[in-house]
N, C-alpha and C. Protein backbone atom coordinates (compact mmCIF):
# COMPACT_ATOMS: atom_id res chain seq x y z
N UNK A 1 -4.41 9.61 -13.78
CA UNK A 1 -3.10 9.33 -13.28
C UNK A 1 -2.90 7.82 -13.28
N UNK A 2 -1.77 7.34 -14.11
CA UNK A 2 -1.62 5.95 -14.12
C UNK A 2 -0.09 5.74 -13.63
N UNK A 3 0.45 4.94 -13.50
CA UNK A 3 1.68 4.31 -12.99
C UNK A 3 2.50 4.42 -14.25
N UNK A 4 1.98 4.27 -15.66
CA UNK A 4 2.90 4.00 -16.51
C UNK A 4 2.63 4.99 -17.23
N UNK A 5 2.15 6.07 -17.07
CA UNK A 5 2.16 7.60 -17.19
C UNK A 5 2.17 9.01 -16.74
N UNK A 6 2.58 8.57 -15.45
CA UNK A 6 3.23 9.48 -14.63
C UNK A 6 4.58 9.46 -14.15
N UNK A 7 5.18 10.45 -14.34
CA UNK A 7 6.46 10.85 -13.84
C UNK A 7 6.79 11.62 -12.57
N UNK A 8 5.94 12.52 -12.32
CA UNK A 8 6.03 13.29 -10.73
C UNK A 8 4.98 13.74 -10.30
N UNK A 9 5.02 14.56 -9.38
CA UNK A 9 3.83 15.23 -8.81
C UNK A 9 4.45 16.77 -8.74
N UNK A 10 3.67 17.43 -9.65
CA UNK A 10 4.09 18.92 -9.60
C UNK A 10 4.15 19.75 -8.55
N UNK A 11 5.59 20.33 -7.95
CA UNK A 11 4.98 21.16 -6.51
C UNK A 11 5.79 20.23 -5.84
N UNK A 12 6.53 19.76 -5.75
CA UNK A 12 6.97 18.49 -5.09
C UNK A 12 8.51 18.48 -5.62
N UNK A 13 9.69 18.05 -4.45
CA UNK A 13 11.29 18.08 -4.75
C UNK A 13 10.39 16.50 -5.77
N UNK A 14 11.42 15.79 -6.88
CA UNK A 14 11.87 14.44 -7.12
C UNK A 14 11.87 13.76 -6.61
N UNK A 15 12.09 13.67 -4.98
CA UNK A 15 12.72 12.61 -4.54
C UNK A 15 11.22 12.19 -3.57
N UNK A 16 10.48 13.93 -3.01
CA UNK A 16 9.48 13.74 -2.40
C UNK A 16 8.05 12.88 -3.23
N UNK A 17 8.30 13.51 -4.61
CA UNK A 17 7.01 13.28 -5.98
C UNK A 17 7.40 11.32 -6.08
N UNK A 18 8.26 11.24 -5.32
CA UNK A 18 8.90 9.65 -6.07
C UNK A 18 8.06 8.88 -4.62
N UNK A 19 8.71 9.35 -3.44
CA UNK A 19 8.39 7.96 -2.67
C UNK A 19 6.67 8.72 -2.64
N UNK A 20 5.93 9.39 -2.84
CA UNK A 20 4.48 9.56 -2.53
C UNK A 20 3.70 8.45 -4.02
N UNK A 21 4.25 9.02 -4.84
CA UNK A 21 3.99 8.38 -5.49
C UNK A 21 4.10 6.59 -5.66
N UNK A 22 4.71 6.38 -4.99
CA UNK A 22 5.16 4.90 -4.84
C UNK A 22 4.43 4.32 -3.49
N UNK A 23 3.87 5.18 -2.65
CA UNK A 23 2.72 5.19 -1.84
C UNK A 23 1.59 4.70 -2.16
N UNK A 24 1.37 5.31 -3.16
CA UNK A 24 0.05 5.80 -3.97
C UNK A 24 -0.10 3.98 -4.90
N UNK A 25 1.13 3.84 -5.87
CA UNK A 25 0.77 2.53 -6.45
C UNK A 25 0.48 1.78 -5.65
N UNK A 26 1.15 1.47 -4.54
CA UNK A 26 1.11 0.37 -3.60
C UNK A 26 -0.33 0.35 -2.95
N UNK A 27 -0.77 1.33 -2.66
CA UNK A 27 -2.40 1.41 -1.95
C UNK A 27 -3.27 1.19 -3.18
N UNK A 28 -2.94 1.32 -4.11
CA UNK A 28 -4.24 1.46 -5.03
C UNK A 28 -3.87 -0.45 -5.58
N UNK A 29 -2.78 -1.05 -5.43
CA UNK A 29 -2.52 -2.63 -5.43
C UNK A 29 -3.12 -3.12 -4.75
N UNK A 30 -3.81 -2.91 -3.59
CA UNK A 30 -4.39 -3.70 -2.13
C UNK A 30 -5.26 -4.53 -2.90
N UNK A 31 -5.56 -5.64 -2.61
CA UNK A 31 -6.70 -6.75 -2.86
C UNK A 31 -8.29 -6.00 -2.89
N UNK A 32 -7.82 -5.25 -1.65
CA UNK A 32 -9.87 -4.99 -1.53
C UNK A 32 -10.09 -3.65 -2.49
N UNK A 33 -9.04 -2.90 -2.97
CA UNK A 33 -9.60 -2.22 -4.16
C UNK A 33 -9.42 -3.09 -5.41
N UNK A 34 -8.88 -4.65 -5.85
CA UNK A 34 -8.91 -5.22 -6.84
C UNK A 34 -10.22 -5.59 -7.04
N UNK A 35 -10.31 -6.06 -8.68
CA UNK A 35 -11.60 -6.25 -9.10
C UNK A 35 -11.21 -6.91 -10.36
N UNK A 36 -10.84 -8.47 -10.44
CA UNK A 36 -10.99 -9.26 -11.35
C UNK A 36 -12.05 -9.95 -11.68
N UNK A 37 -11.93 -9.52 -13.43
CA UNK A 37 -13.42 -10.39 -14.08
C UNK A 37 -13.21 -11.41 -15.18
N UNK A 38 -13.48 -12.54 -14.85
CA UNK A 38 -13.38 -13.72 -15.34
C UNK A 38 -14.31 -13.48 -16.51
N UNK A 39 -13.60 -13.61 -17.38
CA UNK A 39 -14.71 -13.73 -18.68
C UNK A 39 -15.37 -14.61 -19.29
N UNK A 40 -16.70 -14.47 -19.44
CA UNK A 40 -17.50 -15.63 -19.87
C UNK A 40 -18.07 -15.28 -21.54
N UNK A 41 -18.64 -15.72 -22.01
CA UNK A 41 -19.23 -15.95 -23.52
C UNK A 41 -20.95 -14.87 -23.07
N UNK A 42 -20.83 -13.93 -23.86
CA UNK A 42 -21.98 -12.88 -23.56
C UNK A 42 -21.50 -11.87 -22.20
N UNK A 43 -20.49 -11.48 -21.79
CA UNK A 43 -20.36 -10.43 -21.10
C UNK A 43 -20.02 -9.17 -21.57
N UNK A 44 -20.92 -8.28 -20.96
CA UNK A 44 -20.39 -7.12 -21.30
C UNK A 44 -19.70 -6.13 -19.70
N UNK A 45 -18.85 -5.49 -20.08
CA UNK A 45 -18.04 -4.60 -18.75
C UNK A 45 -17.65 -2.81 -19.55
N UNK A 46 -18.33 -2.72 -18.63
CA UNK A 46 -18.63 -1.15 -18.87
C UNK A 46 -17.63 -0.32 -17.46
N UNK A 47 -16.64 0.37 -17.60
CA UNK A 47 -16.01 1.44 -16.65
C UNK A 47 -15.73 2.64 -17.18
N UNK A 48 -15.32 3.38 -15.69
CA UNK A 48 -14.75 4.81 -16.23
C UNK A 48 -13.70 5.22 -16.29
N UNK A 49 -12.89 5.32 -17.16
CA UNK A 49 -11.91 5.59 -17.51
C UNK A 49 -11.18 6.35 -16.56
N UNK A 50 -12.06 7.96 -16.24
CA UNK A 50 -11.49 9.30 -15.79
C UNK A 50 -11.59 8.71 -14.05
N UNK A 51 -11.99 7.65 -13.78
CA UNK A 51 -11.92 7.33 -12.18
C UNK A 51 -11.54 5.94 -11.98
N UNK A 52 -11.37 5.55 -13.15
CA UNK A 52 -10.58 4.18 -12.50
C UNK A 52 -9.03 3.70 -13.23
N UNK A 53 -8.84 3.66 -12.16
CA UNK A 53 -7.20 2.68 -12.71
C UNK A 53 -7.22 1.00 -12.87
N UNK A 54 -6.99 0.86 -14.53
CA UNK A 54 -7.51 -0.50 -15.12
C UNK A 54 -6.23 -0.80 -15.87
N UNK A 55 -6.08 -1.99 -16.20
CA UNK A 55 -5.10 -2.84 -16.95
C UNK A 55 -5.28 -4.14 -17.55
N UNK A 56 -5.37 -4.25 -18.70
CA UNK A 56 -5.51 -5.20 -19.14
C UNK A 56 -4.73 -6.87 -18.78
N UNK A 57 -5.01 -7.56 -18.78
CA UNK A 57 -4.31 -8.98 -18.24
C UNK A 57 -4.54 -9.79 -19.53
N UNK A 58 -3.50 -10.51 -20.07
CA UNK A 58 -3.56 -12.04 -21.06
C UNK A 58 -3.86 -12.72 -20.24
N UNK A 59 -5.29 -12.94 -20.19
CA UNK A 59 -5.74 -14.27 -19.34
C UNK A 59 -6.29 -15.21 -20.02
N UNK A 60 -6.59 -15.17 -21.56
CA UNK A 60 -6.67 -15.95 -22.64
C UNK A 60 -5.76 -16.25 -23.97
N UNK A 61 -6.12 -17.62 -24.60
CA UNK A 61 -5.56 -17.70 -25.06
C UNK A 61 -5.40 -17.96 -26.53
N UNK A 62 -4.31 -17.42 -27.09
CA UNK A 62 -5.11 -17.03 -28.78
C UNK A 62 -5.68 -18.31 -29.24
N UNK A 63 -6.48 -18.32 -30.29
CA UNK A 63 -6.81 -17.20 -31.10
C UNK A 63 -8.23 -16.22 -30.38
N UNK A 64 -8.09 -16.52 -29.32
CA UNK A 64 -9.19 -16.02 -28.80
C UNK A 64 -8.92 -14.56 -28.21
N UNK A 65 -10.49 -13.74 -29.03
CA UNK A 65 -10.32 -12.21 -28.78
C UNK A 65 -11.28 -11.56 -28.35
N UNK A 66 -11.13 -10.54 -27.35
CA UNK A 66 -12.38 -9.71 -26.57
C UNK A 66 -12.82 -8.04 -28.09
N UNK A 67 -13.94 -8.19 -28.52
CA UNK A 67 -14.26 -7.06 -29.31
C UNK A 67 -14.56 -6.08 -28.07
N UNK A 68 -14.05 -4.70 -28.39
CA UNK A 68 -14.03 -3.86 -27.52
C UNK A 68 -14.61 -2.42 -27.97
N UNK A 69 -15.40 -1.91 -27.09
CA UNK A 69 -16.09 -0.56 -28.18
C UNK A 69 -15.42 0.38 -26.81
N UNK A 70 -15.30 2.13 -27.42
CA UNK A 70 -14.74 2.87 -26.75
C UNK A 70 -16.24 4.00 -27.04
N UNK A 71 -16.27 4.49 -25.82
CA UNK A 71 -17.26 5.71 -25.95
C UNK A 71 -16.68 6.86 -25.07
N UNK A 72 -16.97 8.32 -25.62
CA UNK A 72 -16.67 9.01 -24.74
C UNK A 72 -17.80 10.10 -24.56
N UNK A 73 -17.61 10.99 -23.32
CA UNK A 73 -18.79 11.83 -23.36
C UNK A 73 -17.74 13.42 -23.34
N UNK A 74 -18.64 14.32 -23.79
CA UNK A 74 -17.83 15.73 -23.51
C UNK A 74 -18.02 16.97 -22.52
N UNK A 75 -17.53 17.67 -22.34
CA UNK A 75 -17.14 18.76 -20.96
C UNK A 75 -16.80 18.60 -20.04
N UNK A 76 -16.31 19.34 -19.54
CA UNK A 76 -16.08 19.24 -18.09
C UNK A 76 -16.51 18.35 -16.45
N UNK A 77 -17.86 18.77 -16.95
CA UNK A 77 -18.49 17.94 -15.86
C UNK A 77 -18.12 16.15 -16.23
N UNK A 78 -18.41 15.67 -17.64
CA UNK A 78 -17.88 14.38 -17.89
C UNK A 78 -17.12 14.14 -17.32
N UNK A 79 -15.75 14.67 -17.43
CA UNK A 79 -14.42 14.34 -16.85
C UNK A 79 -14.23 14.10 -15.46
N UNK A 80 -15.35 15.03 -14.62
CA UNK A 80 -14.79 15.46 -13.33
C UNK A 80 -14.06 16.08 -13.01
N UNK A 81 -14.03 17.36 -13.73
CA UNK A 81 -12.88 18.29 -13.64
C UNK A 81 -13.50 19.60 -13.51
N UNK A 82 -12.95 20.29 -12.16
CA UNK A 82 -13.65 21.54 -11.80
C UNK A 82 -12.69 22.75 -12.62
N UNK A 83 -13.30 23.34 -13.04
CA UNK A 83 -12.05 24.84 -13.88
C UNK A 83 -12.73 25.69 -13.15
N UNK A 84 -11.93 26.38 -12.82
CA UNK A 84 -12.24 27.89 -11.96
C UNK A 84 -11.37 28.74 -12.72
C-alpha cells in the first residue's frame, strides 16, 4: 500500500476510505519512522519492498548515478501474505 497507489480502502463509504487513509500517510510521515541515507562511494542498501514504504529523493546531482539491482523471492510466505 503506497500513497501514490492507492485509491480507497475496500469496505469503507469514500469519504470514510479518504480521511483514514489520510491518517495513515500522515503517521507513516512522522520523523521517528523516517530513515534517510546519505550516500557515500561503496554503499550498498538492501530493503523490503512488501513492508516498507520507500521513495526515492534527487539528492544528487547529474551526471551522477546510483546502479540499482532488483531481486525478488517467491510464495506466499515471501510476501507475507496469509491465504486461507
Amino acid at each position: 500500500m503506497t500513497e501514490g497507489h492507492t485509491t480507497r480502502i475496500l469496505g469503507l463509504d469514500p469519504q470514510e476510505s479518504g480521511v483514514l487513509l489520510q491518517q495513515l500517510w500522515e503517521h507513516l510521515r512522522r520523523p521517528e519512522f523516517l530513515y534517510v541515507h546519505r550516500w557515500q562511494v561503496g554503499d550498498l542498501l538492501v530493503w523490503d519492498n512488501g513492508a516498507t514504504q520507500h521513495r526515492a529523493t534527487c539528492d544528487y546531482a547529474l551526471p551522477l548515478r546510483r546502479l540499482m539491482h532488483r531481486t525478488a523471492t517467491a510464495g506466499e510466505e515471501a510476501l507475507g501474505v496469509a491465504i486461507r
